[in-house]
N, C-alpha and C. Protein backbone atom coordinates (compact mmCIF):
# COMPACT_ATOMS: atom_id res chain seq x y z
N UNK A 1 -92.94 207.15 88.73
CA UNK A 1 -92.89 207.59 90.11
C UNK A 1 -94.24 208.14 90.55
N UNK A 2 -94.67 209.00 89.82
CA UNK A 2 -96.08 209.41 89.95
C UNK A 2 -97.37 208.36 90.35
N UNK A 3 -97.19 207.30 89.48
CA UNK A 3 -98.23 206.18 89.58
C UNK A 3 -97.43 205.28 90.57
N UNK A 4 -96.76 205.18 90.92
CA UNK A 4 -96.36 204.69 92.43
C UNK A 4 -96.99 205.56 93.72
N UNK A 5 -96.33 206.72 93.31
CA UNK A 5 -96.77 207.37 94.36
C UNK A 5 -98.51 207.42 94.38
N UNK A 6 -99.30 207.68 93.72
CA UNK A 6 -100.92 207.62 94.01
C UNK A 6 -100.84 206.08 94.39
N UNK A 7 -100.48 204.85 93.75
CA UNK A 7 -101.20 203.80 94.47
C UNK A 7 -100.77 203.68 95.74
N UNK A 8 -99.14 203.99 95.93
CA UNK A 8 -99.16 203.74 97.63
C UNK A 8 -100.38 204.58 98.67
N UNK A 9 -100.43 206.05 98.33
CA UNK A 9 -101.36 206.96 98.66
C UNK A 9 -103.08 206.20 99.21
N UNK A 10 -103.26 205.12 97.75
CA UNK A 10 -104.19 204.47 97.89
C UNK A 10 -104.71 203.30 98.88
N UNK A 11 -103.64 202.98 98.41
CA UNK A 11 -103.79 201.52 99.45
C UNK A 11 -103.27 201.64 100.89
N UNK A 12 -102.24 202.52 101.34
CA UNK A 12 -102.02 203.09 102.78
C UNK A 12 -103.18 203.55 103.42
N UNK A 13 -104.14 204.74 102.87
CA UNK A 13 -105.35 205.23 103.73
C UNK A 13 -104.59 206.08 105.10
N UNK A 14 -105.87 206.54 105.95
CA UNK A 14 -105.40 206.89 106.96
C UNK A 14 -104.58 206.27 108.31
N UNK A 15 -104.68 204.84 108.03
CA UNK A 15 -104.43 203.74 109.00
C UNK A 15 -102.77 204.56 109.54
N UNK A 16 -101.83 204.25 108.13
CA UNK A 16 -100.46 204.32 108.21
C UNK A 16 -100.32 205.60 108.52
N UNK A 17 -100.63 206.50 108.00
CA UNK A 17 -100.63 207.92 108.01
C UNK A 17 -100.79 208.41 109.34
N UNK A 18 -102.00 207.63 110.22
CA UNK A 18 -101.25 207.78 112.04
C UNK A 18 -100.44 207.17 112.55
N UNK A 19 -100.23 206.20 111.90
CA UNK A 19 -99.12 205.46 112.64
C UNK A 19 -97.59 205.82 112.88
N UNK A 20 -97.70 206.51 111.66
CA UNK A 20 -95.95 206.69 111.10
C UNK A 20 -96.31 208.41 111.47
N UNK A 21 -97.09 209.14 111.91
CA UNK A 21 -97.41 209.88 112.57
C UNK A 21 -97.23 210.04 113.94
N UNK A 22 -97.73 208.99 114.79
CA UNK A 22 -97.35 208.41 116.05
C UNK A 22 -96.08 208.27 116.41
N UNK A 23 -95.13 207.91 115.26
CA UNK A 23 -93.76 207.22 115.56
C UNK A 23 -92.71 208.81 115.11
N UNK A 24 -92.96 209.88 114.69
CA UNK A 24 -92.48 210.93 114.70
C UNK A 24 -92.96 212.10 115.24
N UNK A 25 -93.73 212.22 115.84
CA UNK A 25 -94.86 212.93 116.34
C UNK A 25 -94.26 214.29 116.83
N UNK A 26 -92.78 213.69 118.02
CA UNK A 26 -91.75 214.43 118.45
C UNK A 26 -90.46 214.25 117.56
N UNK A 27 -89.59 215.12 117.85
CA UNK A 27 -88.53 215.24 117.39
C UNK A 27 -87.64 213.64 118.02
N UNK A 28 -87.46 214.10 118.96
CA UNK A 28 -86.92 212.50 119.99
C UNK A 28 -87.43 211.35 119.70
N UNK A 29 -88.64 210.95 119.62
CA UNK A 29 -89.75 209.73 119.31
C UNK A 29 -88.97 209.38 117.66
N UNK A 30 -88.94 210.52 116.75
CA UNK A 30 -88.63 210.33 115.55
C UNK A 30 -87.16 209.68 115.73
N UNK A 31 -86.03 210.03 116.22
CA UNK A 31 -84.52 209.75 116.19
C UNK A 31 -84.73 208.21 116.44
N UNK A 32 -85.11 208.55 117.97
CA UNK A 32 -85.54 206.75 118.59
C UNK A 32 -85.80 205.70 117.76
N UNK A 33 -87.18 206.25 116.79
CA UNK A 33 -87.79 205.42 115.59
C UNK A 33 -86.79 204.89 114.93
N UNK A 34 -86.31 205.96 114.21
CA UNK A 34 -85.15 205.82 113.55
C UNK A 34 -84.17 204.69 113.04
N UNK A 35 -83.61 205.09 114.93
CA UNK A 35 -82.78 204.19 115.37
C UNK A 35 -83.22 202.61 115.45
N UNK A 36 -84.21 202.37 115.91
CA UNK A 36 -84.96 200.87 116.04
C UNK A 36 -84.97 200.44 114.50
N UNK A 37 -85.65 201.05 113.85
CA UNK A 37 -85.64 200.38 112.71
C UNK A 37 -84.55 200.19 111.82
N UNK A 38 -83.75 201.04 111.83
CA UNK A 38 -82.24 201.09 111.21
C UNK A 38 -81.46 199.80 112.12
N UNK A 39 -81.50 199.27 113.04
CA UNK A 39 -81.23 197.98 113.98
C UNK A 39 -81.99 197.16 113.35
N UNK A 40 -83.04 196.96 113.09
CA UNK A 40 -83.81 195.96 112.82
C UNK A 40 -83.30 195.71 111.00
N UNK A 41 -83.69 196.52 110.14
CA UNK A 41 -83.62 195.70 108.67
C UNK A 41 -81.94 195.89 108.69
N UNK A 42 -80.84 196.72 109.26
CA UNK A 42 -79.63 196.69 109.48
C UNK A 42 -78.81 197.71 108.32
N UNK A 43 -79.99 198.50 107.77
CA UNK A 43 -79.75 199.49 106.67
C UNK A 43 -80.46 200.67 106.62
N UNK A 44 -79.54 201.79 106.99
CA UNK A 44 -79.76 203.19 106.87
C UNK A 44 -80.04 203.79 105.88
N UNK A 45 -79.82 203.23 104.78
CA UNK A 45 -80.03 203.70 103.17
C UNK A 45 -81.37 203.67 102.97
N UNK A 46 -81.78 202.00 103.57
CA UNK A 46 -83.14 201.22 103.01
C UNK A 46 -84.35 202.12 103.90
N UNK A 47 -83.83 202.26 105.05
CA UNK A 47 -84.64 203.36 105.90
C UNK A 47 -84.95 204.47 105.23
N UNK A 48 -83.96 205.28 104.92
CA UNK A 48 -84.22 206.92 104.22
C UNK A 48 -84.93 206.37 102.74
N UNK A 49 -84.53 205.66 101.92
CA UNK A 49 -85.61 205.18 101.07
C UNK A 49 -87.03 205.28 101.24
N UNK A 50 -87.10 204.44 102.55
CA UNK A 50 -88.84 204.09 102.89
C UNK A 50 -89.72 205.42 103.02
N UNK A 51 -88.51 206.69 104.25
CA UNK A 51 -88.88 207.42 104.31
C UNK A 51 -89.06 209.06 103.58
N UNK A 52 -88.29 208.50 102.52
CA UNK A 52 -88.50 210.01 101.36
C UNK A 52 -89.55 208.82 100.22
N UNK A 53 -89.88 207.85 100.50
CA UNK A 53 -91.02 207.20 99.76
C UNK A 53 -92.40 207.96 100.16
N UNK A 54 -92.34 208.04 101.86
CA UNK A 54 -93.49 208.26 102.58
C UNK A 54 -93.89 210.05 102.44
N UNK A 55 -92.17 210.69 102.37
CA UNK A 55 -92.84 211.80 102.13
C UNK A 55 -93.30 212.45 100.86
N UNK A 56 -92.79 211.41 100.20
CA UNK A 56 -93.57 211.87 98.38
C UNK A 56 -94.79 211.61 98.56
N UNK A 57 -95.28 210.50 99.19
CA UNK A 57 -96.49 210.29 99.02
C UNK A 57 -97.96 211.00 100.22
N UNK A 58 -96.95 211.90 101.04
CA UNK A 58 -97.77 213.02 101.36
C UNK A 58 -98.11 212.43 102.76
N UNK A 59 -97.42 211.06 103.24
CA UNK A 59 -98.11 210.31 104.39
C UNK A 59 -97.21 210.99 105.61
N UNK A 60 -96.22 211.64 105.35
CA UNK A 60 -94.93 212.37 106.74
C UNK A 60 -94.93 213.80 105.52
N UNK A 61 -94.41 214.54 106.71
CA UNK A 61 -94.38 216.07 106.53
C UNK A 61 -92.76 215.46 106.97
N UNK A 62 -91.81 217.02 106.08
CA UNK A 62 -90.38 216.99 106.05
C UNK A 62 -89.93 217.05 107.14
N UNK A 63 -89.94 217.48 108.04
CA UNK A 63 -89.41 217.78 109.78
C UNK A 63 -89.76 216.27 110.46
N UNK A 64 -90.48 215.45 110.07
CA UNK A 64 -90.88 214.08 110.73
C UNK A 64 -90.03 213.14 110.46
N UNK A 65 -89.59 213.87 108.44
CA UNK A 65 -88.64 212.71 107.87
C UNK A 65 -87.31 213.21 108.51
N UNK A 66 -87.02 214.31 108.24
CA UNK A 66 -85.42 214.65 108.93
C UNK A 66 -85.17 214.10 110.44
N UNK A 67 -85.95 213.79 111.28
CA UNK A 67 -85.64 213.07 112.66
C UNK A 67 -85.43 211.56 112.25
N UNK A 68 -86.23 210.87 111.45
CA UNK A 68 -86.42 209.81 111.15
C UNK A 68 -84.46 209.03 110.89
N UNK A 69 -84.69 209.66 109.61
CA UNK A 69 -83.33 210.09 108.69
C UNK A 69 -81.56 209.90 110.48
N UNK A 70 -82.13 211.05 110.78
CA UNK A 70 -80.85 211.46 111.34
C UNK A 70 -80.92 209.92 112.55
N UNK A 71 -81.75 209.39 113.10
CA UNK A 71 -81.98 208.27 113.45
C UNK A 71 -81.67 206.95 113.07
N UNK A 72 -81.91 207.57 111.62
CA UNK A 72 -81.12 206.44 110.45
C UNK A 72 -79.27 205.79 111.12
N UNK A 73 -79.08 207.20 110.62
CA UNK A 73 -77.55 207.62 110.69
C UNK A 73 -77.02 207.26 112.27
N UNK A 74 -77.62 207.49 113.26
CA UNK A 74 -77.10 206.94 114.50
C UNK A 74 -77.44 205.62 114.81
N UNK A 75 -77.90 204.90 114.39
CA UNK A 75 -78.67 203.56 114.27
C UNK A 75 -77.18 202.81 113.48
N UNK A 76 -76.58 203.09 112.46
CA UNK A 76 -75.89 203.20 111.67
C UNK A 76 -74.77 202.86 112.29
N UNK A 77 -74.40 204.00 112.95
CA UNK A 77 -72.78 204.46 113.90
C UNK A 77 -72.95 203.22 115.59
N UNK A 78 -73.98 203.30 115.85
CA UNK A 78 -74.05 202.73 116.72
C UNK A 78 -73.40 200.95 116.60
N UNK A 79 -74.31 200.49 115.63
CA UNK A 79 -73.94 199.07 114.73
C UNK A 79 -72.68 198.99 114.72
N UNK A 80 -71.89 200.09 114.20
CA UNK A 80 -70.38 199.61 113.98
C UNK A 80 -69.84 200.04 114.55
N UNK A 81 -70.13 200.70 115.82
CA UNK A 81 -69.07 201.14 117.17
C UNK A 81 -69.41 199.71 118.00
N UNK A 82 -70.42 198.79 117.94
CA UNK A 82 -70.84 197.82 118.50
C UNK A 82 -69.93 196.13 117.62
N UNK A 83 -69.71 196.39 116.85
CA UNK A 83 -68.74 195.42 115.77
C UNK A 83 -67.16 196.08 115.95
N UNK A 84 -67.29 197.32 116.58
CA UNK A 84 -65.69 197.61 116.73
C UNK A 84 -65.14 197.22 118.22
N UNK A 85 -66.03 197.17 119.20
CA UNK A 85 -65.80 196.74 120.52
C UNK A 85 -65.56 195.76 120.47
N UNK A 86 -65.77 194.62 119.64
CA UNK A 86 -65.15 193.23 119.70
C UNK A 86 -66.32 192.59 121.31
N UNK A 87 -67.49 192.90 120.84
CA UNK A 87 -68.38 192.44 122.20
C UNK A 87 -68.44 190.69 122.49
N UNK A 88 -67.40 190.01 121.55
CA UNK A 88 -67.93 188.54 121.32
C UNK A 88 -66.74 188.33 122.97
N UNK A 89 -65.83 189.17 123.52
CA UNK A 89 -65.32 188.73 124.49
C UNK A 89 -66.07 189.05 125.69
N UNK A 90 -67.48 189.45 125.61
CA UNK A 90 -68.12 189.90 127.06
C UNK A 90 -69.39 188.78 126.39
N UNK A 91 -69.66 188.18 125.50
CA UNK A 91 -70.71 187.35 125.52
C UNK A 91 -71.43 186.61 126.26
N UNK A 92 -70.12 185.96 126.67
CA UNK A 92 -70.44 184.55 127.34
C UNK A 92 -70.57 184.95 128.65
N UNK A 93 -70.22 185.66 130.14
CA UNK A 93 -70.65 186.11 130.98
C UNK A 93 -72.15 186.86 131.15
């Protein structure tokens, strides 16, 4: 874990470190984030993964990851309140 964590450290640089900076910056910005990306790969787990990856490796401070995270989780609920509406009968209009 250690030698994971320095090479990601390494090869990230400052590039990512604003970026993923940028995308939690606020509390709100962070949930939002969250949420988009938890839609996009379609896994809340794989999200909080990435992001207790990022904060081992010193690139997010804990308050950036906990918005991230809880973004996760509504990203999550959202998906399957959206598979529980049965939306395939408003499709086609």
């Amino acid at each position: 874990m250690h030698f994971m964590t320095q090479s990601f450290q390494n090869v990230s640089g400052t590039r990512l470190k604003g970026i993923l900076h940028s995308l939690s910056s606020n509390r709100f910005v962070g949930v939002f984030s969250g949420t988009v990306v938890t839609a996009i790969i379609q896994s809340s787990s794989a999200t909080t993964v990435m992001v207790v990856g990022f904060v081992n490796a010193g690139l997010m401070a804990l308050p950036q990851a906990i918005s991230i995270i809880l973004g996760a989780h509504i990203g999550t609920t959202i998906t399957a309140q959206i598979i529980a509406f049965k939306v395939q009968n408003f499709a086609l209009p």
